[in-house]
C-alpha atoms as a PDB file:
ATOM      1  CA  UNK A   1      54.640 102.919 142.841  1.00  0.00           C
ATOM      2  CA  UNK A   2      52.749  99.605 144.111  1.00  0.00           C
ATOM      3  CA  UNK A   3      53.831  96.018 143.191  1.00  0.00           C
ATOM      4  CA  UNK A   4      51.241  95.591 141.056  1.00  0.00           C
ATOM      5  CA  UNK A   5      52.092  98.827 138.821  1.00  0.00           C
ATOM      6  CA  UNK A   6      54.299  97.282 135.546  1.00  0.00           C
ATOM      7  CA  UNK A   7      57.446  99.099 136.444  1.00  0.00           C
ATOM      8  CA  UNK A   8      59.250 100.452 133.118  1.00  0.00           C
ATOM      9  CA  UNK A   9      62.068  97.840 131.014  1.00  0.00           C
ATOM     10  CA  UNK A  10      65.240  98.624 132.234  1.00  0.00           C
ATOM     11  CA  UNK A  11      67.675  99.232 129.536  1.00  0.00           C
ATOM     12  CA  UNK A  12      71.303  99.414 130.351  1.00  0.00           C
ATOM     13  CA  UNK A  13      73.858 101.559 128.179  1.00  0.00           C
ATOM     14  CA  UNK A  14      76.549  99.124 126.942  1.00  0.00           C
ATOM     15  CA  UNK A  15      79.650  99.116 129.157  1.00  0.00           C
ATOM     16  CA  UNK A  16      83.008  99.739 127.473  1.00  0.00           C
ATOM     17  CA  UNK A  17      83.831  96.213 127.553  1.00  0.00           C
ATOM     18  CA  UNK A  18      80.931  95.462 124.925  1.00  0.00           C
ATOM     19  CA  UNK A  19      82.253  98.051 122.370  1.00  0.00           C
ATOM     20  CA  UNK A  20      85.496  96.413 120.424  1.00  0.00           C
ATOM     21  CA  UNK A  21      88.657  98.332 121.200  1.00  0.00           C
ATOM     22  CA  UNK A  22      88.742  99.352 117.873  1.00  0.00           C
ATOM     23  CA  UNK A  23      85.675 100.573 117.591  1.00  0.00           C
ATOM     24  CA  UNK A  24      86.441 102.685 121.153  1.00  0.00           C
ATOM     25  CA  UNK A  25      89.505 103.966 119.636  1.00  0.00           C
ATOM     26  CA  UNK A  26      91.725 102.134 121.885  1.00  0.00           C
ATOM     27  CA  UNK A  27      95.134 100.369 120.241  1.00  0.00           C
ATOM     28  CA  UNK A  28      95.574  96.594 121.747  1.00  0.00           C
ATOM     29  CA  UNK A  29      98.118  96.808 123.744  1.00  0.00           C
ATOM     30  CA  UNK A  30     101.503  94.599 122.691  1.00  0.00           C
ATOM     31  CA  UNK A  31     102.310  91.764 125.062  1.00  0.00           C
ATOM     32  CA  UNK A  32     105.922  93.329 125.042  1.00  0.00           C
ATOM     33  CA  UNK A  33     104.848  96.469 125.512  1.00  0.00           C
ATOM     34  CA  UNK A  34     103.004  94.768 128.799  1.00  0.00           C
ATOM     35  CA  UNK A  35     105.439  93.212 129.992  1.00  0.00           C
ATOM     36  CA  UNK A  36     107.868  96.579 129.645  1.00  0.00           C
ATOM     37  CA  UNK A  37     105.379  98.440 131.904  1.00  0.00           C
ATOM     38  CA  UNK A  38     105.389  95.615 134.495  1.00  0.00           C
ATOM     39  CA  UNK A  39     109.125  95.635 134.168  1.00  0.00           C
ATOM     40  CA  UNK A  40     109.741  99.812 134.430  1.00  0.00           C
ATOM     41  CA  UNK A  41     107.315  99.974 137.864  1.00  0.00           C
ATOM     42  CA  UNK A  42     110.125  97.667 139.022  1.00  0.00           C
ATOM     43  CA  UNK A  43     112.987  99.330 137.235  1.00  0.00           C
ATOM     44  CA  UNK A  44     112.088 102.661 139.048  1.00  0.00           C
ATOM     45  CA  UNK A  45     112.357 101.060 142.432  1.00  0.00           C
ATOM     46  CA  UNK A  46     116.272 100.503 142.032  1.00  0.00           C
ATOM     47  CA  UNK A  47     119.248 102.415 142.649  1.00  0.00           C
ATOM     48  CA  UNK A  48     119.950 105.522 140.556  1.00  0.00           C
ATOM     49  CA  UNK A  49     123.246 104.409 139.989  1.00  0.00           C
ATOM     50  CA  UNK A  50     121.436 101.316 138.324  1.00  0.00           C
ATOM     51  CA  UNK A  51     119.160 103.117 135.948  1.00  0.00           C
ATOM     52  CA  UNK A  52     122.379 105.491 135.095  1.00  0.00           C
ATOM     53  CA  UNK A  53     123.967 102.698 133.973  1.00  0.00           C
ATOM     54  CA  UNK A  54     120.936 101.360 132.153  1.00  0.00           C
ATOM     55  CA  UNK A  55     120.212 104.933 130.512  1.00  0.00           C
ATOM     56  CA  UNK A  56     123.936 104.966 129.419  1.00  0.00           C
ATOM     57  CA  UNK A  57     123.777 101.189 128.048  1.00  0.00           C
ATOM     58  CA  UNK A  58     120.423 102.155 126.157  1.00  0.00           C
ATOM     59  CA  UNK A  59     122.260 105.437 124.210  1.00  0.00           C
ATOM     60  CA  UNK A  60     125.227 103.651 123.469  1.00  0.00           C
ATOM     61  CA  UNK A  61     123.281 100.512 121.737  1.00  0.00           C
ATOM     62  CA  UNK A  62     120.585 103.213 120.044  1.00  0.00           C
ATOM     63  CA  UNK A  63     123.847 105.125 118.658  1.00  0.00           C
ATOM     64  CA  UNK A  64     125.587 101.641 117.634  1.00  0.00           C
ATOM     65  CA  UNK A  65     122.203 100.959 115.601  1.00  0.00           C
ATOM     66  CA  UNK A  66     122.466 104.184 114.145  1.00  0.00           C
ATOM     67  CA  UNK A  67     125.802 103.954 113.098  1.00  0.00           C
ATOM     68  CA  UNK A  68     124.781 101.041 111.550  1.00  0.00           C
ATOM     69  CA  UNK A  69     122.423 102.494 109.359  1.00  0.00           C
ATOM     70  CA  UNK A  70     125.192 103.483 107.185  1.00  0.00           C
ATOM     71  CA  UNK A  71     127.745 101.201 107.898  1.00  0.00           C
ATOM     72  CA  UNK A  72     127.380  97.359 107.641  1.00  0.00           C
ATOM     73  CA  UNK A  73     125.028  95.368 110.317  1.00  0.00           C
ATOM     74  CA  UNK A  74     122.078  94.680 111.762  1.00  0.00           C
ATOM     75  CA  UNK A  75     120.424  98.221 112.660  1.00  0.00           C
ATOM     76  CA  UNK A  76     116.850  97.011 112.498  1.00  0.00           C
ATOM     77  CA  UNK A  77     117.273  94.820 115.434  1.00  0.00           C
ATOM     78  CA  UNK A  78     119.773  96.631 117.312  1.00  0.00           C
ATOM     79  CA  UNK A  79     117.995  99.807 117.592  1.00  0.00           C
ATOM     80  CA  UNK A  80     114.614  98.262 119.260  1.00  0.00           C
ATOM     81  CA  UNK A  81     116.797  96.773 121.795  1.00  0.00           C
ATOM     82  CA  UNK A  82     118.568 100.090 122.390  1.00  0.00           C
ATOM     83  CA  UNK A  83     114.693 101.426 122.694  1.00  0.00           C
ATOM     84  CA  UNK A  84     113.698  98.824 124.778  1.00  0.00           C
ATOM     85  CA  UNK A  85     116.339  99.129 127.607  1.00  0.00           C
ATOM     86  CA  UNK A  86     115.386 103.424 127.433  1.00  0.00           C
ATOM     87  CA  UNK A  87     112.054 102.354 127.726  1.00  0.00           C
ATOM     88  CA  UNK A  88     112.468 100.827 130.691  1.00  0.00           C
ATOM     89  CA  UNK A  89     113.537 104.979 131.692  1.00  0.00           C
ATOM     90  CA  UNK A  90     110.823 106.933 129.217  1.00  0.00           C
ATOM     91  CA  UNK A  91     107.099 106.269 128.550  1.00  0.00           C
ATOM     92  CA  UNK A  92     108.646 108.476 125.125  1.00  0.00           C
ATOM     93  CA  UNK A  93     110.792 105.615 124.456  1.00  0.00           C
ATOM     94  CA  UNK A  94     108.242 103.328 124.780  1.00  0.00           C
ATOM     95  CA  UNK A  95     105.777 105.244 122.117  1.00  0.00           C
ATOM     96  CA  UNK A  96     108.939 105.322 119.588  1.00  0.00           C
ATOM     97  CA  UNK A  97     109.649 101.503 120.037  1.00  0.00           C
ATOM     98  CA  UNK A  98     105.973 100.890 119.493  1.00  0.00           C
ATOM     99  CA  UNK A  99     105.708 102.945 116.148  1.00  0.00           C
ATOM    100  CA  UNK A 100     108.990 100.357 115.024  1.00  0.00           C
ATOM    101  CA  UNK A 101     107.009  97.466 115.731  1.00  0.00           C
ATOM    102  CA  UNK A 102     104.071  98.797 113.773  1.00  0.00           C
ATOM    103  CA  UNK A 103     106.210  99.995 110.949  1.00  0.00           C
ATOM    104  CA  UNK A 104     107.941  96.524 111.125  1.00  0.00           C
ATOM    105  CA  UNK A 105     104.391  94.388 111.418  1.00  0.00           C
ATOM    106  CA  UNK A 106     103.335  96.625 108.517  1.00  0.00           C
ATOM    107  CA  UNK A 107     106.434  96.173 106.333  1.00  0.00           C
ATOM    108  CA  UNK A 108     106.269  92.165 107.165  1.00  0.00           C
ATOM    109  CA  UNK A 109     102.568  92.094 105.755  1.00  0.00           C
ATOM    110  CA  UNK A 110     103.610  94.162 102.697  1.00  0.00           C
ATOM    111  CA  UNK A 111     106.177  91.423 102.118  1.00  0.00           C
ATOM    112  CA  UNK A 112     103.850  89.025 102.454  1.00  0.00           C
ATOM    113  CA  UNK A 113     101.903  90.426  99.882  1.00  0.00           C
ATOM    114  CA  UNK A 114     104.437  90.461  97.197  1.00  0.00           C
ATOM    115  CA  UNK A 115     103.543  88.652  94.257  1.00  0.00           C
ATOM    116  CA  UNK A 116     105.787  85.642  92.692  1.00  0.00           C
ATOM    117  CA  UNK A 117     106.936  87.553  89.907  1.00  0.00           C
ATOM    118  CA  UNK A 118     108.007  90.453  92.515  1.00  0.00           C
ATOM    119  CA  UNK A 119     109.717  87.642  94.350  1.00  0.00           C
ATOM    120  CA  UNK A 120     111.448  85.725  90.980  1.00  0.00           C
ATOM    121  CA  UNK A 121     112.740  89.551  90.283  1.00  0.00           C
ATOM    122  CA  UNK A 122     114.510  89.819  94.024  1.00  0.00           C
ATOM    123  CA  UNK A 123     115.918  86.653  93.923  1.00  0.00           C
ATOM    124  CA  UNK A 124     117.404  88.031  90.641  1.00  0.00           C
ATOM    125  CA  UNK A 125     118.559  90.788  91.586  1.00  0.00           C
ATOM    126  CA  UNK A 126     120.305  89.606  95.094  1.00  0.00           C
ATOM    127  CA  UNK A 127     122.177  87.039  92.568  1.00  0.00           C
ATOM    128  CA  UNK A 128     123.090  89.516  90.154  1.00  0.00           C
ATOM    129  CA  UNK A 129     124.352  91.554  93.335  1.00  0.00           C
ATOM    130  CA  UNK A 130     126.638  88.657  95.180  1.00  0.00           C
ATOM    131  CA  UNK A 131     127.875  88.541  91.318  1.00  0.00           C
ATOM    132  CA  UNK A 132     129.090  91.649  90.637  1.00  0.00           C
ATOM    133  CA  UNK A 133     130.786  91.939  93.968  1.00  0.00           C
ATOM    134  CA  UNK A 134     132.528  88.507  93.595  1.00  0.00           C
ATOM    135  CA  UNK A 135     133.676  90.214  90.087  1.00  0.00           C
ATOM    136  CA  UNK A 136     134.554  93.127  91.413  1.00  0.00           C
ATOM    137  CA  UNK A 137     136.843  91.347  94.325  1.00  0.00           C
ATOM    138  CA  UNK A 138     138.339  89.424  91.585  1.00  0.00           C
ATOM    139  CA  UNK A 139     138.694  92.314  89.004  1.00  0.00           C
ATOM    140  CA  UNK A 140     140.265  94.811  91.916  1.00  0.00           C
ATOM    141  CA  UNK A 141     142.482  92.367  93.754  1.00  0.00           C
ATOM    142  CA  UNK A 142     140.364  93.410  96.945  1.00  0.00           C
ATOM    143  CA  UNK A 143     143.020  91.947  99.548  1.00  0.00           C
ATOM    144  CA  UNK A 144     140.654  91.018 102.604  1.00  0.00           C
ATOM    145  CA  UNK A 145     138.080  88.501 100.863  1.00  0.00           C
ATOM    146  CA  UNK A 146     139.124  85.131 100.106  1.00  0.00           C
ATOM    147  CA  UNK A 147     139.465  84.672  96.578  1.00  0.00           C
END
């Protein structure tokens, strides 16, 4: 081919950093979830008797959270921590404790979505609720709450 031949337009195939990461199929990535890859690549370089004690830290925690699924306390928050210190251990952990957070970023928007009349009615109903306990505490004679 000489110079003066009109060579052909080039046309270049998008790269994958054109195409969304939705549209690729790709999840964003969480900047915890990151940040907990950064920090297991360092985790793995300690001692074994370090991650033992880590792994045995994590189960306890995940097991206190689950006992407090039927007992009173804060189970939503204590069992991402417990899944958080086991991911530091398991890439498994890490997929369960980012299913929570979606569950949790989808149950946030759902709340935000109630409607005022949806709201009026829970207010209602948590009132109605600290009620009947404070009547039942004074009806039974329950001997461990202050009234």
């Amino acid at each position: 081919m000489s110079a003066s031949e009109p060579s052909a337009p080039e046309t270049s195939a998008p790269e994958a950093t054109d195409v969304p990461e939705r549209e690729r199929g790709e999840k964003r990535v969480r900047p915890l979830i990151a940040e907990l890859r950064e920090r297991r690549a360092r985790h793995k370089q300690r001692n074994p008797i370090i991650r033992g004690v880590y792994l045995l830290a994590s189960i306890t925690v995940i097991l206190i959270g689950v006992i407090m699924l039927i007992t009173p306390g804060p189970a939503f928050v204590i069992i991402p921590i417990g899944l958080t210190l086991l991911a530091l251990e398991f890439a498994s952990a890490e997929r369960l404790l980012d299913r929570a957070l979606d569950q949790a970023d989808a149950a946030k928007q759902k709340a935000r979505e109630t409607s005022p009349a949806q709201r009026v009615l829970a207010g209602i109903a948590t009132a109605l609720g600290i009620a009947a306990a404070v009547a039942a505490a004074l009806y039974w004679d329950i001997p461990y709450l202050p009234v």
